[in-house]
C-alpha atoms as a PDB file:
ATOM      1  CA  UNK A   1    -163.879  80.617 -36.709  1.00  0.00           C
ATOM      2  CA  UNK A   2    -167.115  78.537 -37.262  1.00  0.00           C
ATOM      3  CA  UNK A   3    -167.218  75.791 -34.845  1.00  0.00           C
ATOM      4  CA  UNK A   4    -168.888  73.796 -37.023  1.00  0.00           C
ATOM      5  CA  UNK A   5    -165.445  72.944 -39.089  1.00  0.00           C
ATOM      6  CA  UNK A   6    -162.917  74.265 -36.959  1.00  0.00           C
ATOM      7  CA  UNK A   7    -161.297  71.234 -34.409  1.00  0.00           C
ATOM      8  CA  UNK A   8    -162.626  71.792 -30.751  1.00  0.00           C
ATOM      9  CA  UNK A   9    -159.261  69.837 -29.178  1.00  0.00           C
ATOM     10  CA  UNK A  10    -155.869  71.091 -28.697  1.00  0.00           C
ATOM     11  CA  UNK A  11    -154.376  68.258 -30.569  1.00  0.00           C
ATOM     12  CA  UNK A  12    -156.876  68.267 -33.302  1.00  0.00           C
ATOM     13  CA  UNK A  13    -156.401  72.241 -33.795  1.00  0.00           C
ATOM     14  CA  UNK A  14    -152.466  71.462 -33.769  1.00  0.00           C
ATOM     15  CA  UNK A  15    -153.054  69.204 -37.033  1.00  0.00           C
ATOM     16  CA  UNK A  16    -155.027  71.679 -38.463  1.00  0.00           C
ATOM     17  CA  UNK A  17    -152.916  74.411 -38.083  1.00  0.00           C
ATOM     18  CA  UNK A  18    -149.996  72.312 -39.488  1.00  0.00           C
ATOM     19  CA  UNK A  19    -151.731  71.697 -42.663  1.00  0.00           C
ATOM     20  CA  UNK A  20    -152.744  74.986 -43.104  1.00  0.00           C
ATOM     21  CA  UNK A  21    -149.277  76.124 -43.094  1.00  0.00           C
ATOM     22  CA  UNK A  22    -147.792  73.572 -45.268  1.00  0.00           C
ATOM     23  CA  UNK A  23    -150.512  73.767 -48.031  1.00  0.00           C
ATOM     24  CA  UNK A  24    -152.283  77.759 -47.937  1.00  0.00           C
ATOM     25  CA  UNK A  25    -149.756  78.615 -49.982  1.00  0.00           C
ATOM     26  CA  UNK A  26    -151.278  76.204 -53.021  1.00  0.00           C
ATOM     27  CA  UNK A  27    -154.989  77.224 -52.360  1.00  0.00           C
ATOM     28  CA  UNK A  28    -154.423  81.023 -52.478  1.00  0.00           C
ATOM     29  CA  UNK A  29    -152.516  81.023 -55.868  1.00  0.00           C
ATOM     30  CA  UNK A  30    -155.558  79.060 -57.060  1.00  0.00           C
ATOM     31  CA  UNK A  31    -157.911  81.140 -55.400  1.00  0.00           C
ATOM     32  CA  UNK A  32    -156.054  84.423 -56.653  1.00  0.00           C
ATOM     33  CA  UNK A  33    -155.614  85.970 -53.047  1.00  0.00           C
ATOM     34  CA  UNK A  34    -152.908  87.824 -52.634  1.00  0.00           C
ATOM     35  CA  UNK A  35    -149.641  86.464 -50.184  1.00  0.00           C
ATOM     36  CA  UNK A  36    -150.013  90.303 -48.665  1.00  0.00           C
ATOM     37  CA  UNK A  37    -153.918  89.124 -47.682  1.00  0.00           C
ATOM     38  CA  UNK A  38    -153.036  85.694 -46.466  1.00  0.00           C
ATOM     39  CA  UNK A  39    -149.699  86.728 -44.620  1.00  0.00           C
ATOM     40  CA  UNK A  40    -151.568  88.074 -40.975  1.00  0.00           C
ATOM     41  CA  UNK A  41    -153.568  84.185 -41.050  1.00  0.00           C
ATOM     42  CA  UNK A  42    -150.259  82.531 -41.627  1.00  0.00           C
ATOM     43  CA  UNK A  43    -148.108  84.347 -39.054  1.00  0.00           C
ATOM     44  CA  UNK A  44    -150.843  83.781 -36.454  1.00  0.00           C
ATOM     45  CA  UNK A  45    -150.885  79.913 -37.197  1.00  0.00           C
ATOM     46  CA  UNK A  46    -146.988  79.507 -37.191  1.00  0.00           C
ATOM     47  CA  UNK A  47    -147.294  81.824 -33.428  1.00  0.00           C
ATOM     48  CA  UNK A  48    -149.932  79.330 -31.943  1.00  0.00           C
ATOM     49  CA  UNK A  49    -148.134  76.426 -33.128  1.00  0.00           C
ATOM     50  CA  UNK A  50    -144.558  77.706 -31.484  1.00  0.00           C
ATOM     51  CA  UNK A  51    -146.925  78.140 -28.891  1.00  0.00           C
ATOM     52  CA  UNK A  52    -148.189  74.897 -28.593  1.00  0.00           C
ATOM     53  CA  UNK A  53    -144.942  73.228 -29.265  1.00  0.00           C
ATOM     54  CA  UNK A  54    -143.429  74.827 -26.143  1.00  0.00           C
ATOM     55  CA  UNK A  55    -146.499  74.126 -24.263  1.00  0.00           C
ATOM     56  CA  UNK A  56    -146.110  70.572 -25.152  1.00  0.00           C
ATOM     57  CA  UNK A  57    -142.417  70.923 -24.211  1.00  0.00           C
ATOM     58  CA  UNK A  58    -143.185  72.432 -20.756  1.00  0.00           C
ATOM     59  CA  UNK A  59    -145.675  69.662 -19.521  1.00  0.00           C
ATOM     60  CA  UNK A  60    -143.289  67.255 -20.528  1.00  0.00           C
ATOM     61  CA  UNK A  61    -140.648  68.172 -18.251  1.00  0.00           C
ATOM     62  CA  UNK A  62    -143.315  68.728 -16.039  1.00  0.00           C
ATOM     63  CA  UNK A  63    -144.260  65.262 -15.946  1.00  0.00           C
ATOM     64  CA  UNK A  64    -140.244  63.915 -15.679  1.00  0.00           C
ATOM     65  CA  UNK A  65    -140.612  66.076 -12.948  1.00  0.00           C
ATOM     66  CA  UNK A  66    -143.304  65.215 -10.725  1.00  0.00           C
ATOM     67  CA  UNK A  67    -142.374  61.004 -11.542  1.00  0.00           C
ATOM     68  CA  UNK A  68    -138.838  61.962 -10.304  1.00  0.00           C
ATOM     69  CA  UNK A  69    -140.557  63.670  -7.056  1.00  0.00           C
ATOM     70  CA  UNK A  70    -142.776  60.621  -6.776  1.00  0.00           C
ATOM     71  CA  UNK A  71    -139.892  57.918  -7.068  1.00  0.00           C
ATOM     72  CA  UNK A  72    -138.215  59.978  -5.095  1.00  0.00           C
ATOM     73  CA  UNK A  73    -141.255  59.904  -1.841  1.00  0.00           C
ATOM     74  CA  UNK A  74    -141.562  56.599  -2.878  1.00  0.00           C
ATOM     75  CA  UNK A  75    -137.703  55.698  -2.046  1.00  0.00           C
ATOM     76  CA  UNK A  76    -137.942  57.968   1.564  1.00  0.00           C
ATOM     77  CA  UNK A  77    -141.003  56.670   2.470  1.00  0.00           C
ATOM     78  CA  UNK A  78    -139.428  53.141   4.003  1.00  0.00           C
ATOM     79  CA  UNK A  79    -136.134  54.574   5.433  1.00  0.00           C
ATOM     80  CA  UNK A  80    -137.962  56.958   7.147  1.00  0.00           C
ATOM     81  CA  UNK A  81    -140.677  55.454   8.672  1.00  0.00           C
ATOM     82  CA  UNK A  82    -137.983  52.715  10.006  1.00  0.00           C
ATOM     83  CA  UNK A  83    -136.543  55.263  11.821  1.00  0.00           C
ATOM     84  CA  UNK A  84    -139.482  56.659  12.999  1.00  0.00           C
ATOM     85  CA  UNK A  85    -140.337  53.596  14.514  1.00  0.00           C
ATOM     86  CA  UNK A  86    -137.394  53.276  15.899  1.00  0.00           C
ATOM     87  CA  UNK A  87    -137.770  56.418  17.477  1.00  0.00           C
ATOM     88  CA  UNK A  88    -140.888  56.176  18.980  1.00  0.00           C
ATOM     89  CA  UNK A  89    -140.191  52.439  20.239  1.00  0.00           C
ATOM     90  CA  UNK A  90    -137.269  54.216  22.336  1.00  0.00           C
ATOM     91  CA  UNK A  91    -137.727  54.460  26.037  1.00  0.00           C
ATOM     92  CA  UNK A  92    -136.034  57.576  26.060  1.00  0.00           C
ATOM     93  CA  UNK A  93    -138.491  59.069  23.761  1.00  0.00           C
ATOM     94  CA  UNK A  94    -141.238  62.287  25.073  1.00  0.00           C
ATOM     95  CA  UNK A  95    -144.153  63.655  23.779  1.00  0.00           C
ATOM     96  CA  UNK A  96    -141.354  66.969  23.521  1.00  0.00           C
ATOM     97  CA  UNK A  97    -139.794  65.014  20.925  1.00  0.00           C
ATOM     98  CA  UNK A  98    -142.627  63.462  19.095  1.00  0.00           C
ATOM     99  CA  UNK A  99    -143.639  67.241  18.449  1.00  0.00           C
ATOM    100  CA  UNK A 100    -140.330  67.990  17.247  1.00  0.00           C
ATOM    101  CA  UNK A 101    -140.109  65.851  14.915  1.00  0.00           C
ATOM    102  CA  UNK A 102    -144.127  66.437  14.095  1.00  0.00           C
ATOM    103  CA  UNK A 103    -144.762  62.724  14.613  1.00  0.00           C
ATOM    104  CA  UNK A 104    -148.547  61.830  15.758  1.00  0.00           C
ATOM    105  CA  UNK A 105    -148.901  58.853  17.350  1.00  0.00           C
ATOM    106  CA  UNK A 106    -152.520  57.749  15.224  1.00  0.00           C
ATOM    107  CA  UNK A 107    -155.095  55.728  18.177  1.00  0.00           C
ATOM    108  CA  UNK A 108    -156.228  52.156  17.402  1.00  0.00           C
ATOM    109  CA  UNK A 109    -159.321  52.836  17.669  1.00  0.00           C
ATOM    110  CA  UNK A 110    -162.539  51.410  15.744  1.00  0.00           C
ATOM    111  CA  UNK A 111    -163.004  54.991  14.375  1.00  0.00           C
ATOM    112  CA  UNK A 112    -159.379  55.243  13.172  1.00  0.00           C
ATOM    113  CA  UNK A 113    -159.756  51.406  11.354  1.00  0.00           C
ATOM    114  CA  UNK A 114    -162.454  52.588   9.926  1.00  0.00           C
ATOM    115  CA  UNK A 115    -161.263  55.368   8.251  1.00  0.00           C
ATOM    116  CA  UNK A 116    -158.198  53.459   7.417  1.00  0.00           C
ATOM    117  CA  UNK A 117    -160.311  51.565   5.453  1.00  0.00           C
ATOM    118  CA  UNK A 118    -161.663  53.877   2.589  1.00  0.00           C
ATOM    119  CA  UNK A 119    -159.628  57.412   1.445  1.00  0.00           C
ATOM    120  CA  UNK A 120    -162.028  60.924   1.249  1.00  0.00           C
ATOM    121  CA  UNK A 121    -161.443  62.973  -1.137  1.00  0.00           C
ATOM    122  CA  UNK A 122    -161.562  66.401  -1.050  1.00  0.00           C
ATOM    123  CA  UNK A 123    -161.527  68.256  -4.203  1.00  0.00           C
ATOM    124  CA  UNK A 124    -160.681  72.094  -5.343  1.00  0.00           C
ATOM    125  CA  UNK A 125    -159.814  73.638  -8.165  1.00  0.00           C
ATOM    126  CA  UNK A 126    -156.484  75.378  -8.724  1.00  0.00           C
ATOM    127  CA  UNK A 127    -154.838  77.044 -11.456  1.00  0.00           C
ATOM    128  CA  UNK A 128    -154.920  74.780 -14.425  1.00  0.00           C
ATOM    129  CA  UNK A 129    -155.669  72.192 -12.380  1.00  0.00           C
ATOM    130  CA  UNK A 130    -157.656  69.700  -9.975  1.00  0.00           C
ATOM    131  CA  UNK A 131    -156.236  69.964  -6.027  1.00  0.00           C
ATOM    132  CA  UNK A 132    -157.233  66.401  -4.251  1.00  0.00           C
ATOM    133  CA  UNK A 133    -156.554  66.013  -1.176  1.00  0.00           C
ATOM    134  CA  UNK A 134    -156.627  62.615   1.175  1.00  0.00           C
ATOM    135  CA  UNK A 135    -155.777  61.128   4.523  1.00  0.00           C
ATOM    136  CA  UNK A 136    -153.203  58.104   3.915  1.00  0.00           C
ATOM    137  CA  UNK A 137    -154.259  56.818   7.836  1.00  0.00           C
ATOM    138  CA  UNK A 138    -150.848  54.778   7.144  1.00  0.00           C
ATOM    139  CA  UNK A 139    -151.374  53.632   3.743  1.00  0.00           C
ATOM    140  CA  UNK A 140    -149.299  53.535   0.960  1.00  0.00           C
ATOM    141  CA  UNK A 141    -151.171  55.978  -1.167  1.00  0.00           C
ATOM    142  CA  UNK A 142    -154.113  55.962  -2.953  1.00  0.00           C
ATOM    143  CA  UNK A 143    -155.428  54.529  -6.734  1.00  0.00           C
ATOM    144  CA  UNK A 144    -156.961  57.653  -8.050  1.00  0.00           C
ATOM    145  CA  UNK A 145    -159.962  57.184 -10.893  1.00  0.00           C
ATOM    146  CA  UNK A 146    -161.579  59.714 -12.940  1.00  0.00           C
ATOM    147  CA  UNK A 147    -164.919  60.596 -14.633  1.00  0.00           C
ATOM    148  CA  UNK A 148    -165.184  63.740 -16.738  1.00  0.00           C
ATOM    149  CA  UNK A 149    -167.570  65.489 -19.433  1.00  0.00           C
ATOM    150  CA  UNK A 150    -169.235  62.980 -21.548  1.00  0.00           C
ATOM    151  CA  UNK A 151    -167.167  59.905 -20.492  1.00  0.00           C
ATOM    152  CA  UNK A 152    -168.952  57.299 -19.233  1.00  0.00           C
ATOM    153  CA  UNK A 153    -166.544  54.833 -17.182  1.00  0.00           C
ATOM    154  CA  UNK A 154    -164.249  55.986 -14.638  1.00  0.00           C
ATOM    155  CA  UNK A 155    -160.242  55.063 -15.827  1.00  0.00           C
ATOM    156  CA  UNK A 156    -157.209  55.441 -13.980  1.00  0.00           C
ATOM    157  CA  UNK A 157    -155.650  59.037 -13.459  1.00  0.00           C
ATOM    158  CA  UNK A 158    -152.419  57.733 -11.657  1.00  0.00           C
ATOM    159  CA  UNK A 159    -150.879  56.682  -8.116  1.00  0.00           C
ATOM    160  CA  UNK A 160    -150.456  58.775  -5.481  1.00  0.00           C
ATOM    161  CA  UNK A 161    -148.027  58.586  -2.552  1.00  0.00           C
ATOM    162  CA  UNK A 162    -148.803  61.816  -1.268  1.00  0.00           C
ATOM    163  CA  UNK A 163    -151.108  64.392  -0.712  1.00  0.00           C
ATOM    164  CA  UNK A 164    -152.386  66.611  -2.304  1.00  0.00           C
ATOM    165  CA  UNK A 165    -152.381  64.586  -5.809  1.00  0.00           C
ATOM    166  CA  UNK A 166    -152.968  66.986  -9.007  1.00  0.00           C
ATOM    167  CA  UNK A 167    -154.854  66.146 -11.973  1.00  0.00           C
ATOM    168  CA  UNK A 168    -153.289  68.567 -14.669  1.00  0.00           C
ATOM    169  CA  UNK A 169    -155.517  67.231 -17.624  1.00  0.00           C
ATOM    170  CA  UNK A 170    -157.106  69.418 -19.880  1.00  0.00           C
ATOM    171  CA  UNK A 171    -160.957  69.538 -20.179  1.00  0.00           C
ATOM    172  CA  UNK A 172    -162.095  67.619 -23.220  1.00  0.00           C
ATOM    173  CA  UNK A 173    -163.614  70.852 -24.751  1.00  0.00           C
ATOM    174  CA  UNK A 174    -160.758  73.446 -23.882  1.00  0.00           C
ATOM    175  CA  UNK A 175    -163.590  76.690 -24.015  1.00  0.00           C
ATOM    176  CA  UNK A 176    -165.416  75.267 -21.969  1.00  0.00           C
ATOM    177  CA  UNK A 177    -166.535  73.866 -17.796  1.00  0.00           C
ATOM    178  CA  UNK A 178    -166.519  70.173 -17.433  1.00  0.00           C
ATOM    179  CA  UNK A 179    -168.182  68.452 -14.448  1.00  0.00           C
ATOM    180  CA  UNK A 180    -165.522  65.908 -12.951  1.00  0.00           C
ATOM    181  CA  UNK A 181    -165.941  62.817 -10.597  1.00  0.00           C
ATOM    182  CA  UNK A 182    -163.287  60.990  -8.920  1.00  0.00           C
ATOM    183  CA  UNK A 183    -163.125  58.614  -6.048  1.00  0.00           C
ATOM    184  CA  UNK A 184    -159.828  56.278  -5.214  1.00  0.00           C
ATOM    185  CA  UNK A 185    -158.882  53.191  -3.315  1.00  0.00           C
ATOM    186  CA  UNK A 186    -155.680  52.666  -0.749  1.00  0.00           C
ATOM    187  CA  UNK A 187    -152.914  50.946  -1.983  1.00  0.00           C
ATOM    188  CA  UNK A 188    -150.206  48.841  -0.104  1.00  0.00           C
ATOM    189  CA  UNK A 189    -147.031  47.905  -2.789  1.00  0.00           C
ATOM    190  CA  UNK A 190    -149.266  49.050  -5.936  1.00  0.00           C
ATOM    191  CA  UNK A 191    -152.317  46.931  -4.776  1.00  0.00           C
ATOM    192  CA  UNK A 192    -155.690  48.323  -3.727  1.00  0.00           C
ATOM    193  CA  UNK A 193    -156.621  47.722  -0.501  1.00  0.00           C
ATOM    194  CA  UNK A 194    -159.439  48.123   1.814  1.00  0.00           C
ATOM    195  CA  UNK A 195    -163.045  49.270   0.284  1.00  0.00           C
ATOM    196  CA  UNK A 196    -163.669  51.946  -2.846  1.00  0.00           C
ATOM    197  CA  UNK A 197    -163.546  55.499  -1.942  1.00  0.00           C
ATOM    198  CA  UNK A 198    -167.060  57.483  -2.166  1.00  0.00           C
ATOM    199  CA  UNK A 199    -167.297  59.261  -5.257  1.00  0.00           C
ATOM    200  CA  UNK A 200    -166.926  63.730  -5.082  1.00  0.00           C
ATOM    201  CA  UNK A 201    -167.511  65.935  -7.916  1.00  0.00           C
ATOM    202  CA  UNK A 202    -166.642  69.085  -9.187  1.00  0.00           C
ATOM    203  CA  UNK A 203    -166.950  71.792 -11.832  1.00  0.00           C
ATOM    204  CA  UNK A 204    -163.556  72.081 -13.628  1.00  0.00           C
ATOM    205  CA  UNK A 205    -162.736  75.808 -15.281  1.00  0.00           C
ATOM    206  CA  UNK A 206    -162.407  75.823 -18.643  1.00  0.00           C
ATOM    207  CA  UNK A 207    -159.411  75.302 -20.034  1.00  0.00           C
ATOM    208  CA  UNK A 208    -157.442  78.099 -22.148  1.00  0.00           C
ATOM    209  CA  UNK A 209    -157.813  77.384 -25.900  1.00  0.00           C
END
């Protein structure tokens, strides 16, 4: 199909698709082609929109999902750390059990408040998707922000209590490779904290059409 006339985006190909459905059946009688000739077009459009419909479906529940897994951290986060602290305040505590229970006592050290300060970002790519990965350093999370393709300000991609966060976002042209730049600030209780994270890049796979 000539790119020219035919919508680039997923949502803008859905609407297409839709009206083709609804109103080929009008144009061919006036055009004289046959139902037989038009019948393969049709049943191709009503596959890719069942398609799309339970693709739409899917990353919806996805979503419920990974905000239910979030809350979720967010709500263990507190309890647990109380008792960690309770644990490692005890006098009866040793290194034995610290490694147990995989608890790393972090130095306070002008190194370590330094890196406390500002998260790194370290960025791959993963089936349909952006991996970033961070270092809380006992923060909250982080406030993750996003520059891709052609856009020109960074905005919001979401908050993150744990790492690795995943940006799931299709690329703005589906066929093809976007270049992507993200950097992210520490929060405390939803607020940033601390000083803006440098900026890393990468070259996001195209996305299936």
């Amino acid at each position: 199909m000539n790119g020219d006339w035919f919508p680039t985006t997923i949502e803008g190909q859905a609407t297409w698709f839709r009206n083709f459905v609804a109103n080929h059946a009008a144009i061919t009688t006036v055009t004289g082609i046959a139902a037989d000739d038009s019948k393969a077009a049709v049943d191709a459009a009503g596959t890719w929109l069942a398609a799309n419909t339970e693709v739409v479906r899917l990353s919806a529940l996805l979503d419920a999902a990974y905000r239910t897994q979030q809350n979720a951290l967010s709500a263990a986060n507190e309890p647990v750390r109380a008792l960690v602290r309770q644990v490692k305040a005890s006098p009866k505590v040793t290194p034995a059990l610290l490694t147990l229970l995989d608890i790393a006592s972090t130095p306070d050290t002008a190194a370590a408040r330094t890196d406390a300060e500002k998260p790194v970002l370290t960025l791959a790519q993963g089936p349909g998707l952006v991996d970033i990965r961070f270092v809380k350093h006992g923060r909250g999370g982080i406030r993750l922000y996003c520059k891709r393709g052609t856009e020109t300000a960074f905005t919001v991609v979401g908050t993150y209590t744990a790492s690795p966060a995943h940006d799931r976002r299709p690329n703005l042209l589906p066929g093809q490779a976007e270049h992507r730049e993200y950097y992210a600030w520490y929060v405390e209780y939803d607020e940033p904290v601390g000083t803006q994270g440098d900026t890393a890049g990468i070259a996001a796979a195209p996305t299936p059409g």
